[in-house]
PDB file of N, CA and C in Angstrom:
ATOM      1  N   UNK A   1       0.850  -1.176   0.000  1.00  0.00           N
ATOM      2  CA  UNK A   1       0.000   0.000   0.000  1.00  0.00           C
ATOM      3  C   UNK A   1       0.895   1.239   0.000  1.00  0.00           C
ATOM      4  N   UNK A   2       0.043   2.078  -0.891  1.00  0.00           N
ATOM      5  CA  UNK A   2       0.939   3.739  -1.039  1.00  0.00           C
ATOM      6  C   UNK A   2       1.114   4.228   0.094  1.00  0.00           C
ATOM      7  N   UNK A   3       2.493   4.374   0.831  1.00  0.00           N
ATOM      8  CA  UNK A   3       2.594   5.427   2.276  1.00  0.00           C
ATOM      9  C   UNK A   3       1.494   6.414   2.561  1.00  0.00           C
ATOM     10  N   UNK A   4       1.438   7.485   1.636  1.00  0.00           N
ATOM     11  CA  UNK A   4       0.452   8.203   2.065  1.00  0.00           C
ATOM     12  C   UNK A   4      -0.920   7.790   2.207  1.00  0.00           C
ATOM     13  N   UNK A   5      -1.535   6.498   1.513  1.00  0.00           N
ATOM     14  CA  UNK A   5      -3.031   5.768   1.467  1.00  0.00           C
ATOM     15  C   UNK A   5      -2.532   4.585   2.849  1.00  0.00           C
ATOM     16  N   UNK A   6      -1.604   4.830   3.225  1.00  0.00           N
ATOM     17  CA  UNK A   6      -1.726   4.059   4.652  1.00  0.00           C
ATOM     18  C   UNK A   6      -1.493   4.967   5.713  1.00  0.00           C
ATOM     19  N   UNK A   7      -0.606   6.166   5.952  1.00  0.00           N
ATOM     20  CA  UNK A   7      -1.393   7.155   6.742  1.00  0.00           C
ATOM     21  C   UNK A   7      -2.584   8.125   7.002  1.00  0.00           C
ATOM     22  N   UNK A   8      -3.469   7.755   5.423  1.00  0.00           N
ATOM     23  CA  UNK A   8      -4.643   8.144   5.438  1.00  0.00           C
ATOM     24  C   UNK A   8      -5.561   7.650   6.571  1.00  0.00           C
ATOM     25  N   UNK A   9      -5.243   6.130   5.967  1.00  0.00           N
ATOM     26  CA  UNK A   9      -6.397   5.129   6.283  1.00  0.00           C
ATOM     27  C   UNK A   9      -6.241   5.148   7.779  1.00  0.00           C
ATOM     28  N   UNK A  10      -4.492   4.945   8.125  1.00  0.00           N
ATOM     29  CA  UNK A  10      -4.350   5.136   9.570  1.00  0.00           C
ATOM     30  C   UNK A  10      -4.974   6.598  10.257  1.00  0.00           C
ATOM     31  N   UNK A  11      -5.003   7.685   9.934  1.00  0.00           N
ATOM     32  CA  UNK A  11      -5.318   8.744  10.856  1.00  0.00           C
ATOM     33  C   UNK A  11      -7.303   8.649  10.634  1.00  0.00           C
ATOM     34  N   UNK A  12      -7.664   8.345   9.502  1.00  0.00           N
ATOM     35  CA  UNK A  12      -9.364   7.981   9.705  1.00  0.00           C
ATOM     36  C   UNK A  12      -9.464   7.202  10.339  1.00  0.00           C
ATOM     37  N   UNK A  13      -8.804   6.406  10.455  1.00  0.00           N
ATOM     38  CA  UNK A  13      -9.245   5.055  11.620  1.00  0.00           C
ATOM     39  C   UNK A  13      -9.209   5.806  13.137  1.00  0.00           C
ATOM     40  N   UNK A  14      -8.219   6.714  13.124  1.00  0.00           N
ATOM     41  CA  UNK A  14      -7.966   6.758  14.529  1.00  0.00           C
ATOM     42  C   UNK A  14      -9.173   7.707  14.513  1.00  0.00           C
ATOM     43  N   UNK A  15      -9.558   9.230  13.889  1.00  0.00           N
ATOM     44  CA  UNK A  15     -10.235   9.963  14.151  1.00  0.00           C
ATOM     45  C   UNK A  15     -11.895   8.868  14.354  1.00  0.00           C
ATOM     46  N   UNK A  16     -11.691   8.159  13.618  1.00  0.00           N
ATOM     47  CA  UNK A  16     -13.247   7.094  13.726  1.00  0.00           C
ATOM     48  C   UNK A  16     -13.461   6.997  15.320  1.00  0.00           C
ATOM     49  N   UNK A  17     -12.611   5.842  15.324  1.00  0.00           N
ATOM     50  CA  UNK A  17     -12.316   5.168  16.915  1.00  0.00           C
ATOM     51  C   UNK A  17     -12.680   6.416  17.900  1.00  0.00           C
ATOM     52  N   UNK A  18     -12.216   7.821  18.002  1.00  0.00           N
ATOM     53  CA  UNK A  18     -12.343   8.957  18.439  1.00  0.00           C
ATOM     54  C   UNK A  18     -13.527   9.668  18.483  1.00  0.00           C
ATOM     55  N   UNK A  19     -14.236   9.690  17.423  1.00  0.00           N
ATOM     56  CA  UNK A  19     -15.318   9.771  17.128  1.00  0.00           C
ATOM     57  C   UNK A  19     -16.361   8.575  17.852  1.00  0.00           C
ATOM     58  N   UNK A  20     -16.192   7.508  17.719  1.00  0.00           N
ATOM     59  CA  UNK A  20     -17.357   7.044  17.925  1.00  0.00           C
ATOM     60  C   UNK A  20     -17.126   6.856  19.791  1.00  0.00           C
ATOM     61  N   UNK A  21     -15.550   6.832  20.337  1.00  0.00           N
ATOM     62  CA  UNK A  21     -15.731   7.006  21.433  1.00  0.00           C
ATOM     63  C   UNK A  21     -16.943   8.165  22.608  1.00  0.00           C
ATOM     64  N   UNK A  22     -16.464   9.115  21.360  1.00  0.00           N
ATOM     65  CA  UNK A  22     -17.205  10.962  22.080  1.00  0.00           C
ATOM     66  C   UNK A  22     -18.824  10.655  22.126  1.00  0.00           C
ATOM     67  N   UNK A  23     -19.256   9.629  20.910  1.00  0.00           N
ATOM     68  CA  UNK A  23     -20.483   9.725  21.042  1.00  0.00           C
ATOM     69  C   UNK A  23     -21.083   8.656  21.705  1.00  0.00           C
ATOM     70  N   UNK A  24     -20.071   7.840  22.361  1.00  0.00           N
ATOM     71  CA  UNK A  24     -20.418   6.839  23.268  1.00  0.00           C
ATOM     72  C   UNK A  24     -20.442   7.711  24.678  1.00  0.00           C
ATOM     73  N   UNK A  25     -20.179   8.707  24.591  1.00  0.00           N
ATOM     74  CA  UNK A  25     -19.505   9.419  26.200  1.00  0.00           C
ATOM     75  C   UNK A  25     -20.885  10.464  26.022  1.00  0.00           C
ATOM     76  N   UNK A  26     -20.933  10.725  25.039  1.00  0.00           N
ATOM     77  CA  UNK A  26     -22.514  12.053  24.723  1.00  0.00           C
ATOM     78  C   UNK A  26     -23.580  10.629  25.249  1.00  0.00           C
ATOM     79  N   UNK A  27     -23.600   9.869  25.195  1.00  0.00           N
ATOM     80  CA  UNK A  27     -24.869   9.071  25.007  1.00  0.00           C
ATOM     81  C   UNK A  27     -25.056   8.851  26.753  1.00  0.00           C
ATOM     82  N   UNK A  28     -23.767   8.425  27.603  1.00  0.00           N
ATOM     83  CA  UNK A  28     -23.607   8.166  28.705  1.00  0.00           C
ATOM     84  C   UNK A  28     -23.789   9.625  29.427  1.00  0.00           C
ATOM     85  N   UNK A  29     -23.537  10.454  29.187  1.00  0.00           N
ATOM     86  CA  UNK A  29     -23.657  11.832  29.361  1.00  0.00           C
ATOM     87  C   UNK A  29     -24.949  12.586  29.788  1.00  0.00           C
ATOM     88  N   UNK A  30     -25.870  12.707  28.617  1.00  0.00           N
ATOM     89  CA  UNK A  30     -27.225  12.542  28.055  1.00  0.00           C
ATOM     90  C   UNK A  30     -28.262  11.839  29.289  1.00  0.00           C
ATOM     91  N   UNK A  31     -27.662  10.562  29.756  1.00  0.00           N
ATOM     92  CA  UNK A  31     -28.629   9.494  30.240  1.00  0.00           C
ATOM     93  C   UNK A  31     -28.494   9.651  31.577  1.00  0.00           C
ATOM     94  N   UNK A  32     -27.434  10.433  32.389  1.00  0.00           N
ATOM     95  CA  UNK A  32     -26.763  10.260  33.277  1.00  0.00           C
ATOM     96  C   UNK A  32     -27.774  10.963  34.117  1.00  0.00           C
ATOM     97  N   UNK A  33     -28.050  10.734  35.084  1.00  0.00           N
ATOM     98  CA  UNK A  33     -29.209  11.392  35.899  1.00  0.00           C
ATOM     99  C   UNK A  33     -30.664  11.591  34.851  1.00  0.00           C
ATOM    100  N   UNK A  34     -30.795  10.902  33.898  1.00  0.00           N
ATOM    101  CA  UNK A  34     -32.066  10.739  33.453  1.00  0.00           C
ATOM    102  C   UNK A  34     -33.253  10.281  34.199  1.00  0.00           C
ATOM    103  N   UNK A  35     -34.845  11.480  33.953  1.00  0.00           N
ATOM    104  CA  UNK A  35     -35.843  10.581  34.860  1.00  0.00           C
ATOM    105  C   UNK A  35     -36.653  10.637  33.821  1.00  0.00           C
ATOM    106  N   UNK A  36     -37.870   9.479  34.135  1.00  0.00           N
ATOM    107  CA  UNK A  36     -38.763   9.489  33.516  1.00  0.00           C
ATOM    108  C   UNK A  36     -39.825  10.231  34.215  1.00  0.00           C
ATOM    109  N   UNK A  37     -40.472  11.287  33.349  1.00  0.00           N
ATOM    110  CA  UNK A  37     -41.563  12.070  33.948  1.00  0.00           C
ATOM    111  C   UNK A  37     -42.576  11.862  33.188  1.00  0.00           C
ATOM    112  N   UNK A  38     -43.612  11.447  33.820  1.00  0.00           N
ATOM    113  CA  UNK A  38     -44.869  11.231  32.971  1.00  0.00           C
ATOM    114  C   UNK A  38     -46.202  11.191  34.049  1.00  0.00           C
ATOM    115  N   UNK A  39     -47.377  11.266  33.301  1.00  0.00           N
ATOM    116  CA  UNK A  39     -48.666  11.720  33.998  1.00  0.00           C
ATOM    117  C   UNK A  39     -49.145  10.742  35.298  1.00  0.00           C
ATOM    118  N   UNK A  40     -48.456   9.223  34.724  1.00  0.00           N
ATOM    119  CA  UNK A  40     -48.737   8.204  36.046  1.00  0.00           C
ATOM    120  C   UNK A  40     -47.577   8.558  37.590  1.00  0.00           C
ATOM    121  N   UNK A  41     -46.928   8.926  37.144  1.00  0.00           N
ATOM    122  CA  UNK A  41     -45.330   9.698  37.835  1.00  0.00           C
ATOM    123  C   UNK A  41     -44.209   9.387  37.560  1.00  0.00           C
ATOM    124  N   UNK A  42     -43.518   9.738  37.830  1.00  0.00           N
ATOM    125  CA  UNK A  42     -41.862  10.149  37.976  1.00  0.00           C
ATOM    126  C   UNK A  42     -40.993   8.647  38.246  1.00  0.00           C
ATOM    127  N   UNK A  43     -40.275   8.419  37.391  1.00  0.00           N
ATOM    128  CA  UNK A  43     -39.189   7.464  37.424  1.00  0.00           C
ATOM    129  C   UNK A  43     -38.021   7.431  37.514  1.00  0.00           C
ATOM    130  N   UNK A  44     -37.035   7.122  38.280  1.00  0.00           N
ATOM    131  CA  UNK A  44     -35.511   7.497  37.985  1.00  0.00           C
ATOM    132  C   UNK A  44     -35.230   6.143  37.848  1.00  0.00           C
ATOM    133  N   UNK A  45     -34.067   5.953  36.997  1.00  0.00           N
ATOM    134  CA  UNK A  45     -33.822   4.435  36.563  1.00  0.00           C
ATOM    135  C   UNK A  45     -32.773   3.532  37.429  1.00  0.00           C
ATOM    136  N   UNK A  46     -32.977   2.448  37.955  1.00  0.00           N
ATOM    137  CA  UNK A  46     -32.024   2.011  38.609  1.00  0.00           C
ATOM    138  C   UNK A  46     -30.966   2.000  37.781  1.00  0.00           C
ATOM    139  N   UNK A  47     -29.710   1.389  38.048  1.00  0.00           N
ATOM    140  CA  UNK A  47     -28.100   0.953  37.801  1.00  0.00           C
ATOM    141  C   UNK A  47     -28.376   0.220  36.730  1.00  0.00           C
ATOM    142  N   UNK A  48     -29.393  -0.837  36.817  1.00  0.00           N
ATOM    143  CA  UNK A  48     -29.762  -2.036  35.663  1.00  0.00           C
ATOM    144  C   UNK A  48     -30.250  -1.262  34.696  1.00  0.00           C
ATOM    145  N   UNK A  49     -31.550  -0.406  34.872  1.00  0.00           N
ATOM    146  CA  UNK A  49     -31.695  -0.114  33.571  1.00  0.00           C
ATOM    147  C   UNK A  49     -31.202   0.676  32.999  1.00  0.00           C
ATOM    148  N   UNK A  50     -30.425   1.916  33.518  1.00  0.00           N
ATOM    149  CA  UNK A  50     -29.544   2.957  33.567  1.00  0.00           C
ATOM    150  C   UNK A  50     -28.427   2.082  31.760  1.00  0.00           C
ATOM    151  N   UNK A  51     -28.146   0.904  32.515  1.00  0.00           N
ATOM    152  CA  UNK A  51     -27.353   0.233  31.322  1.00  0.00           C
ATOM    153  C   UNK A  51     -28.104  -0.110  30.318  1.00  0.00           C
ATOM    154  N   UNK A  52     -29.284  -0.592  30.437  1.00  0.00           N
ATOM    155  CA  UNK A  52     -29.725  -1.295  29.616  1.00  0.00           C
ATOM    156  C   UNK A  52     -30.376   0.010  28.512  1.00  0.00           C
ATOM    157  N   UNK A  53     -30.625   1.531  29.156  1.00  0.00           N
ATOM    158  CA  UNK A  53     -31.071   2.433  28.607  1.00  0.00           C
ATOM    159  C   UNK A  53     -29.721   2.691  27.234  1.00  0.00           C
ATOM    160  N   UNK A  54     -28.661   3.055  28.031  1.00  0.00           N
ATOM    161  CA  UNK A  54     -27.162   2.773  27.266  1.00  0.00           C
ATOM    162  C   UNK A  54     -26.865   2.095  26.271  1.00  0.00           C
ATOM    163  N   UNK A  55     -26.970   0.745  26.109  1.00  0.00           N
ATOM    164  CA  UNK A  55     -27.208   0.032  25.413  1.00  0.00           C
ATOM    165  C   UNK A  55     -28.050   0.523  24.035  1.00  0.00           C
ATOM    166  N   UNK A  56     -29.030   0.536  24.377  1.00  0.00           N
ATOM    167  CA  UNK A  56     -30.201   0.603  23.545  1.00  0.00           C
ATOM    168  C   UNK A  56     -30.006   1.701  22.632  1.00  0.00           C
ATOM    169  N   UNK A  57     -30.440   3.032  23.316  1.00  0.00           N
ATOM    170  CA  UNK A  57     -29.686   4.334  23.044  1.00  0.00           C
ATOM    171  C   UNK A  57     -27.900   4.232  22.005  1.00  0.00           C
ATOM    172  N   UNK A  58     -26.965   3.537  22.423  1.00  0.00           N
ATOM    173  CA  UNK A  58     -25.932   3.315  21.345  1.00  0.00           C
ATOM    174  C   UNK A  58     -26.273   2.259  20.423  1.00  0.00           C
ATOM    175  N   UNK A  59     -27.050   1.496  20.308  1.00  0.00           N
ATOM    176  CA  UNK A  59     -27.580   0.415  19.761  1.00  0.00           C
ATOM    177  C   UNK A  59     -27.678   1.389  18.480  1.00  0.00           C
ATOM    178  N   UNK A  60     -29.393   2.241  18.748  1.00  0.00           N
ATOM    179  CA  UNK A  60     -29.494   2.918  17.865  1.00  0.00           C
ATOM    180  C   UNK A  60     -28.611   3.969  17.170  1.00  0.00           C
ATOM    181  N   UNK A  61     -27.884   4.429  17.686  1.00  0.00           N
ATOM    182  CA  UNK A  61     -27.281   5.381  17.155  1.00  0.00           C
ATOM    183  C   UNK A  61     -25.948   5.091  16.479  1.00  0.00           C
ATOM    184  N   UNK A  62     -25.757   3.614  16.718  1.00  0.00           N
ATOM    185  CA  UNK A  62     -25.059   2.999  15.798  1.00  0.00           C
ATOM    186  C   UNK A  62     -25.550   1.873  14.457  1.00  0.00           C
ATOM    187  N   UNK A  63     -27.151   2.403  14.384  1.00  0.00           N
ATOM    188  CA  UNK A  63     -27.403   1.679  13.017  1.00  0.00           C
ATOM    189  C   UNK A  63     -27.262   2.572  11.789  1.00  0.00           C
ATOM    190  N   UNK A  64     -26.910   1.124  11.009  1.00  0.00           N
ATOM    191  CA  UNK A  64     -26.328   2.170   9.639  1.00  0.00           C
ATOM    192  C   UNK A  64     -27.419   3.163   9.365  1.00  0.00           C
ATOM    193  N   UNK A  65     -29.106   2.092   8.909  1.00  0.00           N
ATOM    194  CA  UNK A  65     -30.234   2.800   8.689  1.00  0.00           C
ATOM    195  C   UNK A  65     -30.591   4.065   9.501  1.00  0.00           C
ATOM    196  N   UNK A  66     -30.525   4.049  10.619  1.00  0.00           N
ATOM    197  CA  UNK A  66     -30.534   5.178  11.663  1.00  0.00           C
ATOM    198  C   UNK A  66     -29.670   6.049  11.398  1.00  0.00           C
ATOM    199  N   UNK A  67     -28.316   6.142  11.282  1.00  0.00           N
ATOM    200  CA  UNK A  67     -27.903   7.234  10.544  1.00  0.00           C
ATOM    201  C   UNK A  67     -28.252   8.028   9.371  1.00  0.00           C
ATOM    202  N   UNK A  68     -28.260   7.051   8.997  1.00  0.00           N
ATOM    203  CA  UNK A  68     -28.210   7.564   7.299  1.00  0.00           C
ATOM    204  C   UNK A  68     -29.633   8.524   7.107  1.00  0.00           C
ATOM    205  N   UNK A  69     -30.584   7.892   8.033  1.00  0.00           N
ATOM    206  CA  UNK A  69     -31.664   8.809   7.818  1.00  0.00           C
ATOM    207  C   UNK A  69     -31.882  10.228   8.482  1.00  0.00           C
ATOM    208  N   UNK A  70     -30.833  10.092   9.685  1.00  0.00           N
ATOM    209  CA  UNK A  70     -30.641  11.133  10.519  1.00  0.00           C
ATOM    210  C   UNK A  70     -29.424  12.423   9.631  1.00  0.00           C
ATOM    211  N   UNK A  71     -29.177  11.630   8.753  1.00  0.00           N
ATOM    212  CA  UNK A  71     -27.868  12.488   7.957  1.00  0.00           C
ATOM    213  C   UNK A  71     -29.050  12.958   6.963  1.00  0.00           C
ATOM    214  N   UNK A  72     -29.836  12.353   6.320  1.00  0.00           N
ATOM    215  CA  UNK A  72     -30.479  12.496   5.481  1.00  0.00           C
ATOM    216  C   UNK A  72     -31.560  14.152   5.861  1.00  0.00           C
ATOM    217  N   UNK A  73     -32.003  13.463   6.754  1.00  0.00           N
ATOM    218  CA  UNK A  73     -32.814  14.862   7.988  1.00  0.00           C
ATOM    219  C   UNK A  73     -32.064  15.895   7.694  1.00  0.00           C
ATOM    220  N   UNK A  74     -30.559  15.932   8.410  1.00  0.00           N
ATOM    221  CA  UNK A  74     -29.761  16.639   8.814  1.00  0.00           C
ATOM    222  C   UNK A  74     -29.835  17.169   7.261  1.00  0.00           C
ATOM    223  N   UNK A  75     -29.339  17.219   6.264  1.00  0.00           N
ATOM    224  CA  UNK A  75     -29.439  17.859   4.993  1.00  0.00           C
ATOM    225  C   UNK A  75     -30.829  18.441   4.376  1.00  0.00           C
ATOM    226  N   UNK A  76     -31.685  17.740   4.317  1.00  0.00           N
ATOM    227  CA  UNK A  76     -32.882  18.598   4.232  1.00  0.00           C
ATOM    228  C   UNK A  76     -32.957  19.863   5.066  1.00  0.00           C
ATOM    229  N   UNK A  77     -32.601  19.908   6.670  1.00  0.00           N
ATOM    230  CA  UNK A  77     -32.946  21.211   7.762  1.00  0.00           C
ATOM    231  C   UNK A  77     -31.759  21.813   6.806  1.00  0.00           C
ATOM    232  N   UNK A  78     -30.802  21.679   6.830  1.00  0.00           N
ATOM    233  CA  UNK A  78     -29.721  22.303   6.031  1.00  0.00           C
ATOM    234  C   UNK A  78     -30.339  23.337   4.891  1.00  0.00           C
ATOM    235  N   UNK A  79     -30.652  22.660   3.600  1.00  0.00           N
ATOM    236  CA  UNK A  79     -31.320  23.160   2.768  1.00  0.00           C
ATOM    237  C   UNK A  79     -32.915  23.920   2.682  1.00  0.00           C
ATOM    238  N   UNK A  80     -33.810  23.593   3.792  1.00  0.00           N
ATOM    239  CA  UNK A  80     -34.855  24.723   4.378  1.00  0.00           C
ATOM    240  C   UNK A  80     -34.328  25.606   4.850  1.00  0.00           C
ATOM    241  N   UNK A  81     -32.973  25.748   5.485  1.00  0.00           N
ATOM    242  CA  UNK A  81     -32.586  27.120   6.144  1.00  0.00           C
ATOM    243  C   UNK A  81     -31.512  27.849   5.274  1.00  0.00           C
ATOM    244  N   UNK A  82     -31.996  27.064   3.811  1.00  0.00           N
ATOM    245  CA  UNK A  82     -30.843  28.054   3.224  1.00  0.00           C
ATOM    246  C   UNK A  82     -32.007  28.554   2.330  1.00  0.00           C
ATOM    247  N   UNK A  83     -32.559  28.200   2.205  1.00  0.00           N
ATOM    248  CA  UNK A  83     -34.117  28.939   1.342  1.00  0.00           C
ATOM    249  C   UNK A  83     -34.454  29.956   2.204  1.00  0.00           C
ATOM    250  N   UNK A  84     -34.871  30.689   1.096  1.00  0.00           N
ATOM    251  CA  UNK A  84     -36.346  32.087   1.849  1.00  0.00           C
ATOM    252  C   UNK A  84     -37.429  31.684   2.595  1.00  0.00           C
ATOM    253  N   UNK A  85     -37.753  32.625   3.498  1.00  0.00           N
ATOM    254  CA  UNK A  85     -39.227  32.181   4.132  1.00  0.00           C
ATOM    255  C   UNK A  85     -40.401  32.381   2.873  1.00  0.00           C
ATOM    256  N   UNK A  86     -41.227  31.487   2.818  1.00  0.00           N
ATOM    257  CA  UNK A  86     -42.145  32.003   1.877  1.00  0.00           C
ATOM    258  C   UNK A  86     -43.005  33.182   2.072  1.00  0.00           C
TER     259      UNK A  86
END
């Protein structure tokens, strides 16, 4: 492999790994003293589900489909806010 197409590949890999660490730490972040508030009442999550919320929550946010549609989103708001108000 071409030196420079192997320090490519090497510094995307690392920024990846980096990346998907931060949004493992946003997700833990996010959840961290999370309650559930709702009309029957108020929930705070034990330790168990606290993880299992974690889980789930990176689950999704690591599907391809789930991205892609969230990128997809993300470009449409993009392009409504570059248009005129009607």
């Amino acid at each position: 492999m071409h030196p420079e197409i192997k320090l490519a590949r090497e510094n995307a890999e690392r920024n990846l790994r980096e990346g998907l660490d931060t949004e493992n730490q946003l997700i833990k972040d996010y959840l961290e003293g999370y309650e559930f508030r709702g009309d029957g009442g108020d929930h705070t999550p034990n330790e168990f589900e606290e993880v299992l919320l974690i889980d789930a929550v990176g689950g999704l946010a690591g599907d391809e489909k789930f991205r892609a549609l969230v990128a997809k989103n993300e470009s449409l708001r993009r392009l409504l806010d570059s248009l005129p108000q009607r």
